[in-house]
C-alpha atoms as a PDB file:
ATOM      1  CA  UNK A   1     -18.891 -31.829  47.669  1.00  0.00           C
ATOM      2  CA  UNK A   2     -17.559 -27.658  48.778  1.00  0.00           C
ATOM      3  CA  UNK A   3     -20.715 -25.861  49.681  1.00  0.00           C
ATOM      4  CA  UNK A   4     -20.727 -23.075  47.219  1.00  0.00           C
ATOM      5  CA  UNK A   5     -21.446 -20.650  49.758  1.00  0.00           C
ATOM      6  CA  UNK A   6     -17.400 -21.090  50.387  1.00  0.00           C
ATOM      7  CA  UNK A   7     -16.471 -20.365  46.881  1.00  0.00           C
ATOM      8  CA  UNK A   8     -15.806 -16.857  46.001  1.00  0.00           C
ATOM      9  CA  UNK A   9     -16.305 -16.163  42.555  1.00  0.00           C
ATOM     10  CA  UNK A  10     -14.157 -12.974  41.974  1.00  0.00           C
ATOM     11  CA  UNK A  11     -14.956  -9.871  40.051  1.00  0.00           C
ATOM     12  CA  UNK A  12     -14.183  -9.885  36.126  1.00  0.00           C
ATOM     13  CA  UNK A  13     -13.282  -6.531  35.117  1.00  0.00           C
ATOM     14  CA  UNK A  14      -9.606  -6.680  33.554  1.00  0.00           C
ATOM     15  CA  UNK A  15      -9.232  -5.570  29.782  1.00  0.00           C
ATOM     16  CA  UNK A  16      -9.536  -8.110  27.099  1.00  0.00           C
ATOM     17  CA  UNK A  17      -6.509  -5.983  25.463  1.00  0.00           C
ATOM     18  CA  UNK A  18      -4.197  -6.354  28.539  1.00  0.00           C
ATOM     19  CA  UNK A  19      -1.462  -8.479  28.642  1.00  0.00           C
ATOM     20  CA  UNK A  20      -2.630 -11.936  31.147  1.00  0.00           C
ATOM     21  CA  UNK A  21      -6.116 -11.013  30.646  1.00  0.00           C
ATOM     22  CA  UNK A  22      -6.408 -14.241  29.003  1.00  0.00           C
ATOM     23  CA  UNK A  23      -5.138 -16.315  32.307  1.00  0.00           C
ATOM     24  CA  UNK A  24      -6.949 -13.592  34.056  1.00  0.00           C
ATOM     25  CA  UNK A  25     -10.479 -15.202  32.929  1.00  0.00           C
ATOM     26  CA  UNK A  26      -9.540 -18.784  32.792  1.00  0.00           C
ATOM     27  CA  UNK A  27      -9.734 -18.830  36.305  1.00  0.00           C
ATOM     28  CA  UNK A  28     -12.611 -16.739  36.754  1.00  0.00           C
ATOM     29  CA  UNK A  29     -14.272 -19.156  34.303  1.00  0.00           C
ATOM     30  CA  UNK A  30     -13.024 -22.378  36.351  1.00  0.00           C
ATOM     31  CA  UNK A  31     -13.812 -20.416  39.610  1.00  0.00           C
ATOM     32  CA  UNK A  32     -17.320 -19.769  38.649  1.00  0.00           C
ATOM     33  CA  UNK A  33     -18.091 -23.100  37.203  1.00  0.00           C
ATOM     34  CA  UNK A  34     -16.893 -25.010  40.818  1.00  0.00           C
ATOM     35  CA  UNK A  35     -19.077 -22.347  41.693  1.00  0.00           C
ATOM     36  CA  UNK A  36     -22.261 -23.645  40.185  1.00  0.00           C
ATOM     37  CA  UNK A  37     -20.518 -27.653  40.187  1.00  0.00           C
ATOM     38  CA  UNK A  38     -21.000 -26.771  44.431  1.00  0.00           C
ATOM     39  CA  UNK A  39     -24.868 -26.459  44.310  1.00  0.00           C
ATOM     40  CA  UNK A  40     -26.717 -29.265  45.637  1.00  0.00           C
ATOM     41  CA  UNK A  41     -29.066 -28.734  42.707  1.00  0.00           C
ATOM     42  CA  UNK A  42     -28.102 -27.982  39.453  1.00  0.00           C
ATOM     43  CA  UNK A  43     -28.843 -24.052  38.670  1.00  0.00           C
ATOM     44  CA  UNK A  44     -31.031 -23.533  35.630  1.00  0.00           C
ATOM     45  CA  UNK A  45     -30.153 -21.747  32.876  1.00  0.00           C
ATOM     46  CA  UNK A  46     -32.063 -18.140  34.175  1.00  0.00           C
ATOM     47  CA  UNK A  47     -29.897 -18.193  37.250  1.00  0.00           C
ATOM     48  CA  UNK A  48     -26.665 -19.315  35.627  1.00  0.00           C
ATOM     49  CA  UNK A  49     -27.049 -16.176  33.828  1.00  0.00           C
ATOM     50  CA  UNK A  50     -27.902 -14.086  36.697  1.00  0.00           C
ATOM     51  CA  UNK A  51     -24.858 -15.068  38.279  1.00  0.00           C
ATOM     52  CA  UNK A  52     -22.527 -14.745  35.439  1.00  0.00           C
ATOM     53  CA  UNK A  53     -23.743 -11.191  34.759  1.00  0.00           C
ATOM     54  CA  UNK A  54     -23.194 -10.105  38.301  1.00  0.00           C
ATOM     55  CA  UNK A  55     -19.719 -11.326  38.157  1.00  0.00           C
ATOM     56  CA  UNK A  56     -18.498  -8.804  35.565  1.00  0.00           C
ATOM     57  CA  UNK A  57     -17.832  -5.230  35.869  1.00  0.00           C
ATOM     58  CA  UNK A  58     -20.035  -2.848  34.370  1.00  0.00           C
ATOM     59  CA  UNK A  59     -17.371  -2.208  31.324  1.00  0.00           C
ATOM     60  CA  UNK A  60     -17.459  -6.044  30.669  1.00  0.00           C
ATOM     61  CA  UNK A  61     -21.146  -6.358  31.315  1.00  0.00           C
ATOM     62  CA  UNK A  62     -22.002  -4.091  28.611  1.00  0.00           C
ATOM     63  CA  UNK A  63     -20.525  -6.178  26.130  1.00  0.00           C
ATOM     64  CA  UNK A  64     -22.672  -8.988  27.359  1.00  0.00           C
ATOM     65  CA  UNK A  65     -26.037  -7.353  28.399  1.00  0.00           C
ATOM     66  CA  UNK A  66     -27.866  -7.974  24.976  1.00  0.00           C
ATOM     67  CA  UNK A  67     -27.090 -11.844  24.892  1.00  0.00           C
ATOM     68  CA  UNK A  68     -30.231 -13.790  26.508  1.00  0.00           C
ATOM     69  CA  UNK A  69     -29.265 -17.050  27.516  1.00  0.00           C
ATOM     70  CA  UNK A  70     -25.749 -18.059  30.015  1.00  0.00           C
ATOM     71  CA  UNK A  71     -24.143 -19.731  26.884  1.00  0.00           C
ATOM     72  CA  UNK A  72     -24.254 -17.029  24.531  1.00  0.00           C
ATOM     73  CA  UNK A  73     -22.994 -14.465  26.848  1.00  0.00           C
ATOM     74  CA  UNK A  74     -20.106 -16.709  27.903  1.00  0.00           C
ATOM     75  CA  UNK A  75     -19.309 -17.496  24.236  1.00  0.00           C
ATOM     76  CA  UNK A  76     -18.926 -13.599  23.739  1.00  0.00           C
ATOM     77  CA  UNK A  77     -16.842 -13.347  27.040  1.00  0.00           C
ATOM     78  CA  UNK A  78     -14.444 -16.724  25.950  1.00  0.00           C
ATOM     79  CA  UNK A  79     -14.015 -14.613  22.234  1.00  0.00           C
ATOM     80  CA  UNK A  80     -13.062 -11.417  23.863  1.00  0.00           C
ATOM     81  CA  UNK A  81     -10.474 -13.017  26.194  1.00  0.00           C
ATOM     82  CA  UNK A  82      -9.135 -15.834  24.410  1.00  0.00           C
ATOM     83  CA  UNK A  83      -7.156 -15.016  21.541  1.00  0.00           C
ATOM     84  CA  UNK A  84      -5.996 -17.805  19.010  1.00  0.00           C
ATOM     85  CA  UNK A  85      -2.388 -17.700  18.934  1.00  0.00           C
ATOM     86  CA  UNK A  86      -0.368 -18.340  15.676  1.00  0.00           C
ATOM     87  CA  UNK A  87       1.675 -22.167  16.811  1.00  0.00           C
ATOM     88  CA  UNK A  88       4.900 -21.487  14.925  1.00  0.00           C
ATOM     89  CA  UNK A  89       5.003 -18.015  17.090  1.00  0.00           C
ATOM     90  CA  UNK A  90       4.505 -20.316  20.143  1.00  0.00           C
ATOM     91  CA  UNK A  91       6.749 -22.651  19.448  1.00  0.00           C
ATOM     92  CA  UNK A  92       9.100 -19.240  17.979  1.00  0.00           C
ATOM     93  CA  UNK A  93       8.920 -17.485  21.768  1.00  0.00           C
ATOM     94  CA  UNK A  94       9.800 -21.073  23.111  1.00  0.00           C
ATOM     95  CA  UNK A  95      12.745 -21.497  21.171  1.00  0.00           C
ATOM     96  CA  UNK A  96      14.296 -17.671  21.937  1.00  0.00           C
ATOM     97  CA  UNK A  97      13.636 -17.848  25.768  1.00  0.00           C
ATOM     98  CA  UNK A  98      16.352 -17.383  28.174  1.00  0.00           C
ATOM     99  CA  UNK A  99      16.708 -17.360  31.760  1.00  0.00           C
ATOM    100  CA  UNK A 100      16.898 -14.073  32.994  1.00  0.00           C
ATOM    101  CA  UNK A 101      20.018 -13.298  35.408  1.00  0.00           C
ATOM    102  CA  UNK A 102      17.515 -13.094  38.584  1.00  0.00           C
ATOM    103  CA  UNK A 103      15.310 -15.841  37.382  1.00  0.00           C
ATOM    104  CA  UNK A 104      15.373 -18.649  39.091  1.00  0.00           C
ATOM    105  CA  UNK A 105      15.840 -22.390  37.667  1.00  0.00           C
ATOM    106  CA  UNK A 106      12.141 -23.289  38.739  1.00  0.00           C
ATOM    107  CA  UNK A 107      10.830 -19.868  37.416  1.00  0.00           C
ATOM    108  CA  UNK A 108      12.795 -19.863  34.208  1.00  0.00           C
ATOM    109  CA  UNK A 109      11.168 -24.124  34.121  1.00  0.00           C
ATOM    110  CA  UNK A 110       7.422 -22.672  35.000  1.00  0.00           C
ATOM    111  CA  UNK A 111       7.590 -20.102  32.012  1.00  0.00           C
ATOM    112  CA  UNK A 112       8.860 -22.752  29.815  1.00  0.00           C
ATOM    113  CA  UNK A 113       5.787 -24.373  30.594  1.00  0.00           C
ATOM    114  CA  UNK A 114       3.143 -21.403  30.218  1.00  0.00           C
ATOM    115  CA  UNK A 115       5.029 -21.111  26.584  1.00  0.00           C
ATOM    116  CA  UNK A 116       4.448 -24.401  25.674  1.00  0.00           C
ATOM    117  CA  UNK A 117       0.981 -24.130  26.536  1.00  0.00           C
ATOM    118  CA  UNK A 118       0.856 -22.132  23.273  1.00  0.00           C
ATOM    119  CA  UNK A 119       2.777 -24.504  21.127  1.00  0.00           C
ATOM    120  CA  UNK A 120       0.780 -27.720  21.795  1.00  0.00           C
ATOM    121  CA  UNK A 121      -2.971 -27.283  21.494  1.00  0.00           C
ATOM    122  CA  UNK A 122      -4.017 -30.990  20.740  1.00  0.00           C
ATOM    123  CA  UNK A 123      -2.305 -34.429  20.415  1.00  0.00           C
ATOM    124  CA  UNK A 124      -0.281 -34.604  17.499  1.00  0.00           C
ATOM    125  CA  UNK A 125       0.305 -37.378  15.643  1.00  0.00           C
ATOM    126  CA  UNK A 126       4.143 -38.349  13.704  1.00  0.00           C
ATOM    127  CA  UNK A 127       3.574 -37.034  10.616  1.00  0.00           C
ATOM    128  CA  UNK A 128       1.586 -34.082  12.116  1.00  0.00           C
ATOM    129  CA  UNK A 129       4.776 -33.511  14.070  1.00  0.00           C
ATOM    130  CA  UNK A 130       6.931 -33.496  10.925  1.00  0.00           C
ATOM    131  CA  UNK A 131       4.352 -31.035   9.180  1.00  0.00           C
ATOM    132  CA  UNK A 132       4.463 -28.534  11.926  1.00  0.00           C
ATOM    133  CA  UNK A 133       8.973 -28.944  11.665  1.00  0.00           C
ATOM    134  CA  UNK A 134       8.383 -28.335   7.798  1.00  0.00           C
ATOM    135  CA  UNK A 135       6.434 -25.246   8.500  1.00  0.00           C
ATOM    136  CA  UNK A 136       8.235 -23.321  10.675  1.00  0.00           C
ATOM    137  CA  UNK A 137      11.455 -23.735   9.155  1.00  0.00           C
ATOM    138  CA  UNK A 138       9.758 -22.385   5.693  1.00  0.00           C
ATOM    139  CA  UNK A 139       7.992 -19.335   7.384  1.00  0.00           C
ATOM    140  CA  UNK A 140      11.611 -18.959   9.523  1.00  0.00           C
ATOM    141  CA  UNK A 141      13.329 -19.631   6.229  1.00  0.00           C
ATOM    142  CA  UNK A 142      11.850 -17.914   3.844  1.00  0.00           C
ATOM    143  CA  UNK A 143      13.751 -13.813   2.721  1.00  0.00           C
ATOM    144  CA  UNK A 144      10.286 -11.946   2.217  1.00  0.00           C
ATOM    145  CA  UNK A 145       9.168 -10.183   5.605  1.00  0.00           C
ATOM    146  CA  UNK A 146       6.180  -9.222   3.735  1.00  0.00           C
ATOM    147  CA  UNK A 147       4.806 -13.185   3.250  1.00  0.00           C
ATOM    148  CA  UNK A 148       6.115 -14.133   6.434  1.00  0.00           C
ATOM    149  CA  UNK A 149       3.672 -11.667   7.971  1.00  0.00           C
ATOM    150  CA  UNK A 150       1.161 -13.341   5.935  1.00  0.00           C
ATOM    151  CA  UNK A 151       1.926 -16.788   7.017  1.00  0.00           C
ATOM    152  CA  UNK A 152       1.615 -15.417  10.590  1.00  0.00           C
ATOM    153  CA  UNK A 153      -1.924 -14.162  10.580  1.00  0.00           C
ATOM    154  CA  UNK A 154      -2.991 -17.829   9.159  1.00  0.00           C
ATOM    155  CA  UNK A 155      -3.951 -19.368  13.159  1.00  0.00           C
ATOM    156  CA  UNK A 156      -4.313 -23.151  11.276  1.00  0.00           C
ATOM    157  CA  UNK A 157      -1.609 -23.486   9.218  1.00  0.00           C
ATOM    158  CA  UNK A 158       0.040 -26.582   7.401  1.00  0.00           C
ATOM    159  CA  UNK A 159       3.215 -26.667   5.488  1.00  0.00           C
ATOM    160  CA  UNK A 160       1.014 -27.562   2.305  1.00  0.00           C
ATOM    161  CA  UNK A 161      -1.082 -24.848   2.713  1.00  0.00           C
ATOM    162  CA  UNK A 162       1.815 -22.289   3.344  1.00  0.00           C
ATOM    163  CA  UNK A 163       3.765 -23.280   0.581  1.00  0.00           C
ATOM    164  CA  UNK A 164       0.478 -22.362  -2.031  1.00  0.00           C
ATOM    165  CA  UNK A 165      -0.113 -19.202  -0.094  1.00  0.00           C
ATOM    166  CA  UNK A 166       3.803 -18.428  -1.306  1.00  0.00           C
ATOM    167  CA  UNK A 167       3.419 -19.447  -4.126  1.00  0.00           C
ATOM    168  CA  UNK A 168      -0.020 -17.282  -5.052  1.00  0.00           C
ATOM    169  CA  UNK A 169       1.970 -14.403  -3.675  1.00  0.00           C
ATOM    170  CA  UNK A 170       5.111 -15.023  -5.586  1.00  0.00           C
ATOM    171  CA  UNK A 171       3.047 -15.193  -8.819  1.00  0.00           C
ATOM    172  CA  UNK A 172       1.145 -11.692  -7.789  1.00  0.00           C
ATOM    173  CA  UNK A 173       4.806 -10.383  -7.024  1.00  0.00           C
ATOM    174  CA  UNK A 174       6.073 -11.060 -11.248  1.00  0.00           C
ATOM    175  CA  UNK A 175       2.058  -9.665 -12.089  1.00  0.00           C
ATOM    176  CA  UNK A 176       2.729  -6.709 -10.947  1.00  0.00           C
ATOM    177  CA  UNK A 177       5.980  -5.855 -12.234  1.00  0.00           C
ATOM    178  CA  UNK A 178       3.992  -5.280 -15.460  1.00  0.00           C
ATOM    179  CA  UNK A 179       1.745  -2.729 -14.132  1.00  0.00           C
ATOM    180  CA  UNK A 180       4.869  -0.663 -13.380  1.00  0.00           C
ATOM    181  CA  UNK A 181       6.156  -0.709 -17.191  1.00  0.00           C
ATOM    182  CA  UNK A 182       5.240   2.298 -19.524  1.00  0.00           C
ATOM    183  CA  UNK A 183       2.447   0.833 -22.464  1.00  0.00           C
ATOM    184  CA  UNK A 184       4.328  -0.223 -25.593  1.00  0.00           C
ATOM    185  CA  UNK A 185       2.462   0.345 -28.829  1.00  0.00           C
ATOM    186  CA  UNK A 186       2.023  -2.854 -30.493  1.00  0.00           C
ATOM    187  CA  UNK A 187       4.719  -3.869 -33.296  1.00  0.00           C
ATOM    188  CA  UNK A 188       6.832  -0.718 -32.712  1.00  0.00           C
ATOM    189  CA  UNK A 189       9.277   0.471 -29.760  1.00  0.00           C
ATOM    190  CA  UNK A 190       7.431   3.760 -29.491  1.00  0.00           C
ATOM    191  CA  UNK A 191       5.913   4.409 -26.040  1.00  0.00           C
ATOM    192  CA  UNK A 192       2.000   5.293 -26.343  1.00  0.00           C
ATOM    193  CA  UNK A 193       0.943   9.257 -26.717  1.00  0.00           C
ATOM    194  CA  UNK A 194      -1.490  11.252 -28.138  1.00  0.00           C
ATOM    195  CA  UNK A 195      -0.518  12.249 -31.623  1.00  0.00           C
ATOM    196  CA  UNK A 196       0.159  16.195 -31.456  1.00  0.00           C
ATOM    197  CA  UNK A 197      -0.136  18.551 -34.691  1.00  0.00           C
ATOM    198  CA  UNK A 198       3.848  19.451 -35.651  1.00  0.00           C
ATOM    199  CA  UNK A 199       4.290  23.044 -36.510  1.00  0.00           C
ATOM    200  CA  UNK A 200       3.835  22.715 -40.437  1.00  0.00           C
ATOM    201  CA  UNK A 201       0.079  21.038 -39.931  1.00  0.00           C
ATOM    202  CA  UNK A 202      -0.403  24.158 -37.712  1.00  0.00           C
ATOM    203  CA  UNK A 203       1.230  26.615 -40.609  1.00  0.00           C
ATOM    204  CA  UNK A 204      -0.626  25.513 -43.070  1.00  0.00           C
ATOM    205  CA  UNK A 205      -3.881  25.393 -41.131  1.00  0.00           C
ATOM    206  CA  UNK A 206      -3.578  29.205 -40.473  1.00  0.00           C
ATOM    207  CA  UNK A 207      -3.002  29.649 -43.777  1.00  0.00           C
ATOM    208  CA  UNK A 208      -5.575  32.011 -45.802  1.00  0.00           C
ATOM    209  CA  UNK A 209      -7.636  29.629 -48.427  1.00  0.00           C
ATOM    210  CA  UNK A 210      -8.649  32.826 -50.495  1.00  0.00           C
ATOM    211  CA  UNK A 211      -8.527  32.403 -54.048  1.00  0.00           C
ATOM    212  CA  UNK A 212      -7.940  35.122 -56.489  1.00  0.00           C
ATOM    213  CA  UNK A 213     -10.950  35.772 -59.189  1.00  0.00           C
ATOM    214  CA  UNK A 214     -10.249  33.852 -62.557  1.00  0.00           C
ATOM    215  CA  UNK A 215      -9.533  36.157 -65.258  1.00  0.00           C
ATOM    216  CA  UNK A 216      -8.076  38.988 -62.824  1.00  0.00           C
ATOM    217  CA  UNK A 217      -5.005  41.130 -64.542  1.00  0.00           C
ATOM    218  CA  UNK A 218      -1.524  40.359 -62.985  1.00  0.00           C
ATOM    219  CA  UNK A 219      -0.137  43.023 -60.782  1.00  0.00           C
ATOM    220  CA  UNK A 220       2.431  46.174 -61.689  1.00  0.00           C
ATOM    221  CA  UNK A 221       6.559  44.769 -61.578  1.00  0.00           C
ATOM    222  CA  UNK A 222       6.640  48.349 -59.363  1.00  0.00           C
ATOM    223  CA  UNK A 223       3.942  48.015 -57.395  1.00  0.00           C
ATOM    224  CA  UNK A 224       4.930  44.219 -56.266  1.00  0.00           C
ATOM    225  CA  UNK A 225       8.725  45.189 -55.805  1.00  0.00           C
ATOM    226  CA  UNK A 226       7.377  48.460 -53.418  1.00  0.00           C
ATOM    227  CA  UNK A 227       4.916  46.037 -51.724  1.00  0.00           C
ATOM    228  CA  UNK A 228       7.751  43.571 -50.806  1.00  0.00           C
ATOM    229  CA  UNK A 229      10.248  45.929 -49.876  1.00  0.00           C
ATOM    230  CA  UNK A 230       7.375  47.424 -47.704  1.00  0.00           C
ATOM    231  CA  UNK A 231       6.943  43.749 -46.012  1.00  0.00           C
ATOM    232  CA  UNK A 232      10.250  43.361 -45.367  1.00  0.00           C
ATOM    233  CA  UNK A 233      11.498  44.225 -41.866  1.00  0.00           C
ATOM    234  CA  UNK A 234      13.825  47.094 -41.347  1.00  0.00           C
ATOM    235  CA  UNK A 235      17.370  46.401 -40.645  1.00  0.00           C
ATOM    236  CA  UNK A 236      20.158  48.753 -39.783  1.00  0.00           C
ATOM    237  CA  UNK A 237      21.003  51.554 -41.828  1.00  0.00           C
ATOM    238  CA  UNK A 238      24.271  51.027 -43.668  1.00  0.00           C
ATOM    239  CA  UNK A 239      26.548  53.711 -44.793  1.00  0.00           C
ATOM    240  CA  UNK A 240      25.944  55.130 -48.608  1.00  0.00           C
ATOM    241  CA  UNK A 241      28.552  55.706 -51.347  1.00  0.00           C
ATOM    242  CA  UNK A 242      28.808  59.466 -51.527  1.00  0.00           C
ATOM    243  CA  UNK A 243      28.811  59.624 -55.551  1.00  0.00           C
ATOM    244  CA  UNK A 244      25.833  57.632 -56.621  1.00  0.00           C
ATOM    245  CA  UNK A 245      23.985  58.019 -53.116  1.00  0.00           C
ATOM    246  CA  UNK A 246      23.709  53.415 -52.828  1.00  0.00           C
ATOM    247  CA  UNK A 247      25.356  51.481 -50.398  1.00  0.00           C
ATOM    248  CA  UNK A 248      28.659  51.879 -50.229  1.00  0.00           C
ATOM    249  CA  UNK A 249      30.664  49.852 -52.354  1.00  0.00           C
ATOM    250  CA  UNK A 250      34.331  50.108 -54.156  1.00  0.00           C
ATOM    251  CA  UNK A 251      35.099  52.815 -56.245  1.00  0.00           C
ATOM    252  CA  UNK A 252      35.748  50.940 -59.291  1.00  0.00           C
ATOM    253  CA  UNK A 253      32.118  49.538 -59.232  1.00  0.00           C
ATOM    254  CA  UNK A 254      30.262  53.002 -58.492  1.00  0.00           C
ATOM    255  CA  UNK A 255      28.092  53.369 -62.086  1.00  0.00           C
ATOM    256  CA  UNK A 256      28.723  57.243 -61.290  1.00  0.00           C
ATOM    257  CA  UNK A 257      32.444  56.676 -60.896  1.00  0.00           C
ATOM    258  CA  UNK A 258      32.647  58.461 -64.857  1.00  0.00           C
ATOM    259  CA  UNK A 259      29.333  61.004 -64.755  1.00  0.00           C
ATOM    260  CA  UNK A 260      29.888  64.765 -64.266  1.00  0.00           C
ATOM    261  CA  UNK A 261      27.834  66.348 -61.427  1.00  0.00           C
ATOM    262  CA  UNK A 262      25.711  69.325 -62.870  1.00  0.00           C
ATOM    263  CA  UNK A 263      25.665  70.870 -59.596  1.00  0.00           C
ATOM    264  CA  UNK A 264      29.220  70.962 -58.523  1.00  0.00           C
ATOM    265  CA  UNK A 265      30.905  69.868 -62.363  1.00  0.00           C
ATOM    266  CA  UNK A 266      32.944  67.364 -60.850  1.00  0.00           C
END
């Protein structure tokens, strides 16, 4: 057995956010578990936590400080720095790499393997195999970018199960087509409106309801004639026959074309 005084358990401080921050803290976990594997004696829990909190940087210890107990604070470390990566984009990235023209044949293999490590997270049986084929040719497959990106955020995913998640969205899809149609009124092909007064229902509202007294004598001929002319509007003025002083009309129809002027006597 290593004395653990020779193992070095390094500072964790990278960025859960930053790419190989993940590989990053699998060996600092692996580094500081030989670490405690080392001790004659195995640590208790109080000093496994000790340890583990002086290992950290003060950014990463203050996402940790509240937890009481080493397991809880290195679940919330493992969460932070191990992300669950979608399988069909592992085994997507596998598929599309290429060896780069100063890559090297046991670089180019090494990478390979580091992608793979995404792709294959248990032991997978035959039929498990064929699922996961099934699957990421219908999420490659499929013409919607939308429900591919849907299938993607799923981390556990089976063919079965991604074939009802299309289908629920498909269905939604045709749904809402008929929220974007205008309201048809039942039994006619008239779009719904408010009904709006037309101009004779506003006429004949603002029409005076006054009613004349029974028994009330009927107007003068003259006086109704010189009221209507009076409500007339005025219009041009037209030229007037010279004999009989009204508009000007032939000669033959003037009723003065035979009457003798008494002021001239013609």
């Amino acid at each position: 057995m290593a004395d653990h005084k020779m193992i070095v358990v390094p500072i964790l401080g990278a960025d859960p956010q930053a790419e190989g921050s993940a590989s990053e803290f699998a060996h600092w976990l692996n580094t500081l578990q030989n670490y405690f594997a080392a001790h004659e004696t195995e640590p208790t829990a109080a000093m496994q936590l000790s340890v583990l909190q002086s290992k950290v940087h003060h950014t990463v210890y203050k996402t940790i400080s509240r937890f009481e107990t080493y397991d809880t604070a290195l679940a919330e470390l493992t969460r932070l720095y191990v992300k669950k990566r979608s399988a069909v984009h592992g085994r997507h990235q596998l598929s599309q790499r290429r060896q780069q023209p100063s890559e090297s044949i046991d670089r180019f293999a090494q990478e390979l393997r580091y992608l793979l490590a995404d792709c294959v997270q248990d032991v997978r049986t035959h039929e498990q195999v064929q699922d996961d084929l099934l699957r990421d040719a219908f999420i490659s497959g499929i013409s919607s970018g939308v429900l591919r990106l849907r299938l993607l955020e799923v981390a556990e995913l089976t063919f079965t199960e991604a074939l009802r998640l299309a289908r629920v969205y498909t269905d939604a899809r045709e749904q809402l087509t008929a929220y974007d149609h205008p309201r048809v009124v039942a039994g006619t092909s008239q779009l719904a409106r408010p009904e709006r007064a037309t101009a004779e229902d506003t006429e004949e509202d603002q029409t005076p309801t006054t009613a004349e007294p029974l028994g009330a004598p009927e107007a003068d001929s003259a006086s109704c004639l010189t009221a209507a002319a009076a409500a007339r509007p005025r219009t041009a003025r037209y030229a007037k026959c010279y004999f009989c002083g009204n508009r000007q009309h032939p000669r033959s129809e003037c009723p003065a074309r035979e009457a003798t002027c008494h002021l001239c006597s013609t």
